[in-house]
C-alpha atoms as a PDB file:
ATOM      1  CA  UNK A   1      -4.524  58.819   7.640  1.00  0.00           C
ATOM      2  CA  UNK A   2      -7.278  57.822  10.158  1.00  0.00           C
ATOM      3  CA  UNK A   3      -8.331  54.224   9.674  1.00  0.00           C
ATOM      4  CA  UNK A   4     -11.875  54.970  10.697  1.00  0.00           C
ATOM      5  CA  UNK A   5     -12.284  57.938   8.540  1.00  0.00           C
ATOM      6  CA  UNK A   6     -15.744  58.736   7.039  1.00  0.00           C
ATOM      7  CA  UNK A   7     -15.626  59.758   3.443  1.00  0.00           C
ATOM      8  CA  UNK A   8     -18.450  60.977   1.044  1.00  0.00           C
ATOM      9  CA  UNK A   9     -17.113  60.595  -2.308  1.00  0.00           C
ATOM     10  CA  UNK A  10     -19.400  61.507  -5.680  1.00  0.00           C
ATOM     11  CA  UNK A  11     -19.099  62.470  -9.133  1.00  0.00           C
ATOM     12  CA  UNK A  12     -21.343  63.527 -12.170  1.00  0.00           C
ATOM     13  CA  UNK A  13     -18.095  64.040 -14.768  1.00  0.00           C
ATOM     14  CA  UNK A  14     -20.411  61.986 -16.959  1.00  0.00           C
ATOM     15  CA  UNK A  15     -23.007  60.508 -17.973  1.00  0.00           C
ATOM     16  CA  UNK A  16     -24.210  59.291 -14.691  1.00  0.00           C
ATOM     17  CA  UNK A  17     -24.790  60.331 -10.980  1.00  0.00           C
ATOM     18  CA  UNK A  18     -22.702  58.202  -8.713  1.00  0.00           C
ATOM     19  CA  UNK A  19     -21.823  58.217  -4.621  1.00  0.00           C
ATOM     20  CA  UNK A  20     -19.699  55.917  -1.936  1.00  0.00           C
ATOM     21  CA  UNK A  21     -19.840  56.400   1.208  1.00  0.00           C
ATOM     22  CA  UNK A  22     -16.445  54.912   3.204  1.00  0.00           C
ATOM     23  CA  UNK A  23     -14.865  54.149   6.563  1.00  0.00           C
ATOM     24  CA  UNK A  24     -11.584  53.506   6.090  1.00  0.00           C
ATOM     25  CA  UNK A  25     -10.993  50.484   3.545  1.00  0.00           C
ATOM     26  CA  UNK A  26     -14.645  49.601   4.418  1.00  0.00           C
ATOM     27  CA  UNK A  27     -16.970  50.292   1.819  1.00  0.00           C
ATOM     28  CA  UNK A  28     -20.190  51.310   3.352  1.00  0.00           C
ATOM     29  CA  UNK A  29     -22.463  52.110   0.714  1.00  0.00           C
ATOM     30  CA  UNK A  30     -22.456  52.596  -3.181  1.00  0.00           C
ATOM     31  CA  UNK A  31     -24.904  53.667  -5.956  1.00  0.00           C
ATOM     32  CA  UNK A  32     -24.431  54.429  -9.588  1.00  0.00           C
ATOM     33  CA  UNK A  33     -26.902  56.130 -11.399  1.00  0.00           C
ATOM     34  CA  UNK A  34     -26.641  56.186 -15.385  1.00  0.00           C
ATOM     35  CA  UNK A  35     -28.361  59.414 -16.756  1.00  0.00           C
ATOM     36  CA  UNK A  36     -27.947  61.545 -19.593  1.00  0.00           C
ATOM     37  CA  UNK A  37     -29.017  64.760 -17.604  1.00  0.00           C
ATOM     38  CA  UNK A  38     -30.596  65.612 -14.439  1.00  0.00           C
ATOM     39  CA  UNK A  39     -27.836  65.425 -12.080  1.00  0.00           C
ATOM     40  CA  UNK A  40     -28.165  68.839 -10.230  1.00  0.00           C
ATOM     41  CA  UNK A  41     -31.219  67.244  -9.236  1.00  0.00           C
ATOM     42  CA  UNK A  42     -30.476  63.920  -8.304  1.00  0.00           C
ATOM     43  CA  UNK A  43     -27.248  64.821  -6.399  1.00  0.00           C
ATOM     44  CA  UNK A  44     -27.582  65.667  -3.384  1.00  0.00           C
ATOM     45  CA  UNK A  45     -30.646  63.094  -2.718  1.00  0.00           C
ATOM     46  CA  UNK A  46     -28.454  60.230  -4.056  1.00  0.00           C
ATOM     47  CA  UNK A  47     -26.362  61.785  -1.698  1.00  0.00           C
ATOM     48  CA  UNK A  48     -28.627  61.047   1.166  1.00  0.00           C
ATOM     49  CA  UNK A  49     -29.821  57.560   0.134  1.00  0.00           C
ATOM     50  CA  UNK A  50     -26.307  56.455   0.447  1.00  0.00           C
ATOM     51  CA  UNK A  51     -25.382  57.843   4.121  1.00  0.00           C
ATOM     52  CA  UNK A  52     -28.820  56.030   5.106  1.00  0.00           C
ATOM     53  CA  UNK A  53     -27.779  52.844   3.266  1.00  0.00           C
ATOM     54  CA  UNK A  54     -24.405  53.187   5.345  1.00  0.00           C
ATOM     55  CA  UNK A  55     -25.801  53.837   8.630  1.00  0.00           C
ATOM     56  CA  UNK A  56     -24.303  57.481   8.549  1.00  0.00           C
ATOM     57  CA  UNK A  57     -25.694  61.206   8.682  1.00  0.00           C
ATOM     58  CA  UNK A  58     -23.805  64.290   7.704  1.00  0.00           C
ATOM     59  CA  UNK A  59     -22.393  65.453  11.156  1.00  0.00           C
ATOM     60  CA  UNK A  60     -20.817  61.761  10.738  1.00  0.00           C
ATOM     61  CA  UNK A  61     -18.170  62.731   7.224  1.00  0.00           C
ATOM     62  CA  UNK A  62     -14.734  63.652   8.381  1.00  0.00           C
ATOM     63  CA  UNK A  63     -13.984  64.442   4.171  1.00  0.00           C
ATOM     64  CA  UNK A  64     -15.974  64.812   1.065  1.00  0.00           C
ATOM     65  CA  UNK A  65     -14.202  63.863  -1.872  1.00  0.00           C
ATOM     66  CA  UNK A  66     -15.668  64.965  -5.397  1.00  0.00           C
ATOM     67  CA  UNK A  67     -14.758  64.150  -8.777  1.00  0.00           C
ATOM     68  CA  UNK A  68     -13.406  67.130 -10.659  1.00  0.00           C
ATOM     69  CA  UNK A  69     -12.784  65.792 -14.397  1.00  0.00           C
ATOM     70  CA  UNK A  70     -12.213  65.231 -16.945  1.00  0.00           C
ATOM     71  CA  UNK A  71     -15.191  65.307 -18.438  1.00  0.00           C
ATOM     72  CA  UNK A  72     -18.507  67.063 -19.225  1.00  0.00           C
ATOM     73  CA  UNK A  73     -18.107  70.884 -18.450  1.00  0.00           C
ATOM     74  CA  UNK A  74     -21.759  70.824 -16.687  1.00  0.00           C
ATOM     75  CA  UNK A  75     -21.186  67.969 -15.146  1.00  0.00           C
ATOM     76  CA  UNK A  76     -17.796  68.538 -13.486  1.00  0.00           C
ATOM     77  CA  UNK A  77     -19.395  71.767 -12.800  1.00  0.00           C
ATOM     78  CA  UNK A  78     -22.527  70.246 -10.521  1.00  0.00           C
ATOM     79  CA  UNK A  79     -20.406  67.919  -8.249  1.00  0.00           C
ATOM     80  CA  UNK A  80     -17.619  70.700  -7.960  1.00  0.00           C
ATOM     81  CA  UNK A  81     -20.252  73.297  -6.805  1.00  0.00           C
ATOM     82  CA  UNK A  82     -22.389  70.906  -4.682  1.00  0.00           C
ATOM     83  CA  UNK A  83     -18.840  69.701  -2.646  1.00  0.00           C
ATOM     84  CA  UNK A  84     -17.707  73.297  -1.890  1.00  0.00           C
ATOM     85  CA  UNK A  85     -21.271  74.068  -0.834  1.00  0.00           C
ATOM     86  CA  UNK A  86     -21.615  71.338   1.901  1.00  0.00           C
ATOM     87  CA  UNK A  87     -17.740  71.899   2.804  1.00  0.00           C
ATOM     88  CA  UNK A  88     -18.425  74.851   4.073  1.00  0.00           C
ATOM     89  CA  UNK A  89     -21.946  74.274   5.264  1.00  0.00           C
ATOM     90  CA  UNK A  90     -20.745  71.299   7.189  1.00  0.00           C
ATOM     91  CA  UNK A  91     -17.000  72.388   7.898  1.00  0.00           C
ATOM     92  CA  UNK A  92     -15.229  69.461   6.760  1.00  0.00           C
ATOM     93  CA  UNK A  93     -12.743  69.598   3.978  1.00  0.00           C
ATOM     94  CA  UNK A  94     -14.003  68.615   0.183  1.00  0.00           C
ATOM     95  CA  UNK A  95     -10.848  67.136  -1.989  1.00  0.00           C
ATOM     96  CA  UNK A  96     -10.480  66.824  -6.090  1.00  0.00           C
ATOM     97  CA  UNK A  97      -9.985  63.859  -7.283  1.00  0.00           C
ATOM     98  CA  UNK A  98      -9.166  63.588 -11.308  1.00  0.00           C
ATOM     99  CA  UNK A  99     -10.556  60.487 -12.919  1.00  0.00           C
ATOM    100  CA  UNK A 100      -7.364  59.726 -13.627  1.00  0.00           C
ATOM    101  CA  UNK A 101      -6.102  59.161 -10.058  1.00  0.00           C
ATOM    102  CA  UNK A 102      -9.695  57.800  -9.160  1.00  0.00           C
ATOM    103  CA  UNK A 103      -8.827  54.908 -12.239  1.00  0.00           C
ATOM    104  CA  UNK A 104      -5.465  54.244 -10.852  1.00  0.00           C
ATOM    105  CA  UNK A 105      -6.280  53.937  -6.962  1.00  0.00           C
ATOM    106  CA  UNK A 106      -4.861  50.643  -5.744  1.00  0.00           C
ATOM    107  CA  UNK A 107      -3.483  49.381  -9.170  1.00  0.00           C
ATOM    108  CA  UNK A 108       0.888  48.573  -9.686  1.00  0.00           C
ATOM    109  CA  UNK A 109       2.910  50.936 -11.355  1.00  0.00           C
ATOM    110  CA  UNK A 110       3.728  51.936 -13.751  1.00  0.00           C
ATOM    111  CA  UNK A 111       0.232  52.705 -15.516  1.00  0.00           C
ATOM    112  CA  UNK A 112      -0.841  55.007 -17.773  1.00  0.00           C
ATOM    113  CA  UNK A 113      -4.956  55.791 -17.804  1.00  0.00           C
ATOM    114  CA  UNK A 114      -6.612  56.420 -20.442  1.00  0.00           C
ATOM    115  CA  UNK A 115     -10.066  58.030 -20.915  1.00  0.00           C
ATOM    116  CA  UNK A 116     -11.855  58.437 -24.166  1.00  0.00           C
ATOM    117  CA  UNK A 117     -12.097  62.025 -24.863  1.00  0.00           C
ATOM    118  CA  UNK A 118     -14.095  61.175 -28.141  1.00  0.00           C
ATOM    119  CA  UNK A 119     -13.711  62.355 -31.683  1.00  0.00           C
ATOM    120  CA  UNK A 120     -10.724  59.597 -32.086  1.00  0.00           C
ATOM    121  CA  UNK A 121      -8.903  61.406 -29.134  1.00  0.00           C
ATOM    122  CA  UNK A 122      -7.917  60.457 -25.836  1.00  0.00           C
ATOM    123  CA  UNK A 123      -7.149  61.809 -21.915  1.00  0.00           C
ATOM    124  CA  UNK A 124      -3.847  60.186 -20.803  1.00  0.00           C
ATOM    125  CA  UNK A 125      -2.001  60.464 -18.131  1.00  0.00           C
ATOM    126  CA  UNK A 126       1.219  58.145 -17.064  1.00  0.00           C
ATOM    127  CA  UNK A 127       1.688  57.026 -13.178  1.00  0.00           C
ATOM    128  CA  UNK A 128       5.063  55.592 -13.383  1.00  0.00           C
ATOM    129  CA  UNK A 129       5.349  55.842 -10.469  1.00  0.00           C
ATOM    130  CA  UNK A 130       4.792  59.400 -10.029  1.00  0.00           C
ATOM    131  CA  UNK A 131       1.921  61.446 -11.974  1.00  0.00           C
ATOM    132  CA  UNK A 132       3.263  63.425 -15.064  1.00  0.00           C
ATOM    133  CA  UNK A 133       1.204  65.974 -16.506  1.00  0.00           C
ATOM    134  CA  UNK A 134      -2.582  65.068 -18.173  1.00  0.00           C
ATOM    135  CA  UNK A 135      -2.932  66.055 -21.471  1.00  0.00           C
ATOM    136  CA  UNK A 136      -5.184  65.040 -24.587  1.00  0.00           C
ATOM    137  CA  UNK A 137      -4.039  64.028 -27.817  1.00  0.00           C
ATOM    138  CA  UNK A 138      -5.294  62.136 -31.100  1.00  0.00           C
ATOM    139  CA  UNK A 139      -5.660  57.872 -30.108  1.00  0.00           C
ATOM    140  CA  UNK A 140      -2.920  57.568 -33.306  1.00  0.00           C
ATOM    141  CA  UNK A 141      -0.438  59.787 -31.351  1.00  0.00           C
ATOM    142  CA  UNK A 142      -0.782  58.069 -27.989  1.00  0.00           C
ATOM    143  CA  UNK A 143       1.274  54.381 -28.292  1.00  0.00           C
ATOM    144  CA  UNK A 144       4.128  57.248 -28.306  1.00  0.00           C
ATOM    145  CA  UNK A 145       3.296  58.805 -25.079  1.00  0.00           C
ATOM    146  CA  UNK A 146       2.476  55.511 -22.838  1.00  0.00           C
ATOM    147  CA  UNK A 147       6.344  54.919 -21.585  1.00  0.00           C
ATOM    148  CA  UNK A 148       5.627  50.856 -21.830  1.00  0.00           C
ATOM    149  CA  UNK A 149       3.081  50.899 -19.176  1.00  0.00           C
ATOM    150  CA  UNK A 150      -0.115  48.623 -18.564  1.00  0.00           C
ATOM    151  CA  UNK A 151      -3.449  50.514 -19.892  1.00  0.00           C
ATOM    152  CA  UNK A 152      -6.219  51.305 -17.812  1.00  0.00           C
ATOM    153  CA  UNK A 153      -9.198  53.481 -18.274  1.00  0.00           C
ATOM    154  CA  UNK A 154     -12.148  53.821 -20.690  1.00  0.00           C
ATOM    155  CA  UNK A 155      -9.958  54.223 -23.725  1.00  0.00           C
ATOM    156  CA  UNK A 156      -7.616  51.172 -22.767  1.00  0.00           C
ATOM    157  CA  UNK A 157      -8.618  48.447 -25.066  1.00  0.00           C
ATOM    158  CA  UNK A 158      -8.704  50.849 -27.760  1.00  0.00           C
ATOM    159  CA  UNK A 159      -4.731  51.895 -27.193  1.00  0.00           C
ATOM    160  CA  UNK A 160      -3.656  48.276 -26.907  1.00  0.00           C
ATOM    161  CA  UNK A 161      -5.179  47.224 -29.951  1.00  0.00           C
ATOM    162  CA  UNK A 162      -2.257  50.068 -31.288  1.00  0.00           C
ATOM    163  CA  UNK A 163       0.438  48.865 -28.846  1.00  0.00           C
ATOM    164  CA  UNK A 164      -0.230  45.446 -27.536  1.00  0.00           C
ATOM    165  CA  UNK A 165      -0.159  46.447 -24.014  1.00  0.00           C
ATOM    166  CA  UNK A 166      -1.706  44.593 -21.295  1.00  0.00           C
ATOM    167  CA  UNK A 167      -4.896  46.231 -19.539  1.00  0.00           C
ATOM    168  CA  UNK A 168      -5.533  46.244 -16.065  1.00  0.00           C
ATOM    169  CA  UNK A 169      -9.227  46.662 -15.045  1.00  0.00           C
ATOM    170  CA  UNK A 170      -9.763  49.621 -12.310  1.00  0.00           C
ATOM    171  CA  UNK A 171     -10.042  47.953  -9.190  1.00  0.00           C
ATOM    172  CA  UNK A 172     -13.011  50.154  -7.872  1.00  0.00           C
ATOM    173  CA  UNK A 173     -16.142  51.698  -9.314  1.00  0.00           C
ATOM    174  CA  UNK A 174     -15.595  55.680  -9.923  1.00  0.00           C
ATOM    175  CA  UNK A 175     -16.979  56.962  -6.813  1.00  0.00           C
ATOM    176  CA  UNK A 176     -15.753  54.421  -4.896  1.00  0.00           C
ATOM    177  CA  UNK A 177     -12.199  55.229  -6.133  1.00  0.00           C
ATOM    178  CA  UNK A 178     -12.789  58.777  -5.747  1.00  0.00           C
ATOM    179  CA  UNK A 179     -13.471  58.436  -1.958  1.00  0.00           C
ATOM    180  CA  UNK A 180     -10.415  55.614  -1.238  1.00  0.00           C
ATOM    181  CA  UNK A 181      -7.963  58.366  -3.037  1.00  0.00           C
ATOM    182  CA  UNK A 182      -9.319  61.687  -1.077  1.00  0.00           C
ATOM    183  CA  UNK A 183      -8.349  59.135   1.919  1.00  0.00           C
ATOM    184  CA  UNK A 184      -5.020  58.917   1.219  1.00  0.00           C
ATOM    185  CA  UNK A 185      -4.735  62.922   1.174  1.00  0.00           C
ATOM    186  CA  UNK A 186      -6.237  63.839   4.620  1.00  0.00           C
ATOM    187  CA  UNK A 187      -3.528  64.551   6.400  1.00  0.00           C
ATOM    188  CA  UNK A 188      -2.292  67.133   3.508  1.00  0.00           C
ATOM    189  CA  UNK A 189      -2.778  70.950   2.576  1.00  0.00           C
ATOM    190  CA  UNK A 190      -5.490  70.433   0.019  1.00  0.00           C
ATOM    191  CA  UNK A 191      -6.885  73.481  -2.316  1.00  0.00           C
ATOM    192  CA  UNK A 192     -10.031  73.537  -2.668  1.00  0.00           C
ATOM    193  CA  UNK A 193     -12.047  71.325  -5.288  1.00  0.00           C
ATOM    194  CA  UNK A 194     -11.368  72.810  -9.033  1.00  0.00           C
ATOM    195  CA  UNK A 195     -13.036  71.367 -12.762  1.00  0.00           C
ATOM    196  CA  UNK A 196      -9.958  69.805 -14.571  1.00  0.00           C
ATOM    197  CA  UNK A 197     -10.736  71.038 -17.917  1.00  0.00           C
ATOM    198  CA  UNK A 198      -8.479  69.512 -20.327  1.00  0.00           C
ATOM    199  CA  UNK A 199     -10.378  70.040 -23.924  1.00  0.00           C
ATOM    200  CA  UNK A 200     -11.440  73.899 -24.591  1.00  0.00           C
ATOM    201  CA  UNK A 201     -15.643  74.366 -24.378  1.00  0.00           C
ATOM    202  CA  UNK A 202     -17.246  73.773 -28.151  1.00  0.00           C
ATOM    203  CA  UNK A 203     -20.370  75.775 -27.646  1.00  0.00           C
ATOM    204  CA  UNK A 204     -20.079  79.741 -27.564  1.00  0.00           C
ATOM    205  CA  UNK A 205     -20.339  81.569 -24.337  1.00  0.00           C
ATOM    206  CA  UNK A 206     -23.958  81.923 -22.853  1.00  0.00           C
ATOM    207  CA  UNK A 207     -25.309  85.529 -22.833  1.00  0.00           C
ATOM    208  CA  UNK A 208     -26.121  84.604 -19.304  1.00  0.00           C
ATOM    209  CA  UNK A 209     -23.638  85.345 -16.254  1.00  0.00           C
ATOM    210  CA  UNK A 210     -21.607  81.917 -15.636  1.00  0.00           C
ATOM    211  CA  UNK A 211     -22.293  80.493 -12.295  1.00  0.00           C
ATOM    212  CA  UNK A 212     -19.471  81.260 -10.075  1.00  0.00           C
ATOM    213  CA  UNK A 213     -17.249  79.172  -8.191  1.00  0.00           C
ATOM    214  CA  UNK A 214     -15.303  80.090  -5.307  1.00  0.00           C
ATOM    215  CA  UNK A 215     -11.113  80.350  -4.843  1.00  0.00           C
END
């Protein structure tokens, strides 16, 4: 990994719109936006504000890291689209990060993250010290899933309240994370940025053609 390395990470998996823009283990510049909708709007111009905060233009990014999930569909969708766009407009490489390795980024092993996936249900996934598979289950099933580990994540304090485990706070803020991890993965064959869907879509399918996004 290059230890000046210029990385654009962002996400809108949620209910916000957030950016960091970093050089190495220097944190340039960071904003986090909390909005119900309006992302697709917001993005890219948040996107902007924070290279100008850091002192950095486009032609400057050696990666853009995006958050793929999970999360909201539309969401996930936005920052997904908007990363593969300015990859190949600006020919650097754009790398997925799950929430789940964005949560865990800098923190001891093993952990397990957990996310609130709502409806009394949770997004897990154990580090310990290697990533197993993500998955969603019901909160009541999880204490049998966390293989002893320390909690982290959204849906942490809600788990150890079933399994007296001790909680670690994430170290960084989402897109913070998110840029730090895509670091780490610079010098490797990475695909290009996909949604991690782990829950099925509720509403039906739109009578409208569904936006497509790239292999």
């Amino acid at each position: 990994m290059r230890s000046d390395a210029v990385v654009l990470g962002f996400d809108t998996s949620a209910a916000h719109c957030a950016a960091a823009l970093v050089q190495g283990d220097t944190l340039l510049a960071e904003l986090h936006e909390d909005m119900a909708r309006g992302q697709a709007e917001r993005l890219l111009p948040l996107l902007e504000q924070v290279l100008s905060i850091g002192g950095k233009g486009w032609h400057d990014l050696d990666a853009l890291a995006v958050g793929v999930g999970p999360g909201n569909f539309t969401g996930i969708r936005i920052a997904v689209s908007a990363a593969r766009g300015l990859s190949l407009g600006l020919n650097v490489p754009a790398i997925g990060v799950s929430v789940f390795d964005a949560r865990a980024e800098g923190l001891p092993r093993p952990l397990c993250v957990v996310e609130d996936a709502r409806r009394d249900e949770v997004y897990m996934q154990n580090f310990a010290p290697d990533p197993d598979t993500p998955q969603m289950l019901a909160l009541a099933n999880a204490p049998a899933q966390t293989n002893s580990a320390a909690l982290t994540g959204s849906a942490a304090q809600a788990l150890a309240d079933l399994t007296g485990a001790q909680i670690i706070s994430p170290r960084f803020r989402l897109a913070h994370a998110i840029a730090r991890a895509a670091l780490h993965r610079l010098d490797q064959s990475n695909p290009r940025p996909a949604p991690l869907y782990i829950r099925p879509a509720d509403a039906a399918p739109s009578s409208q053609p569904p936006v497509a996004i790239l292999p």
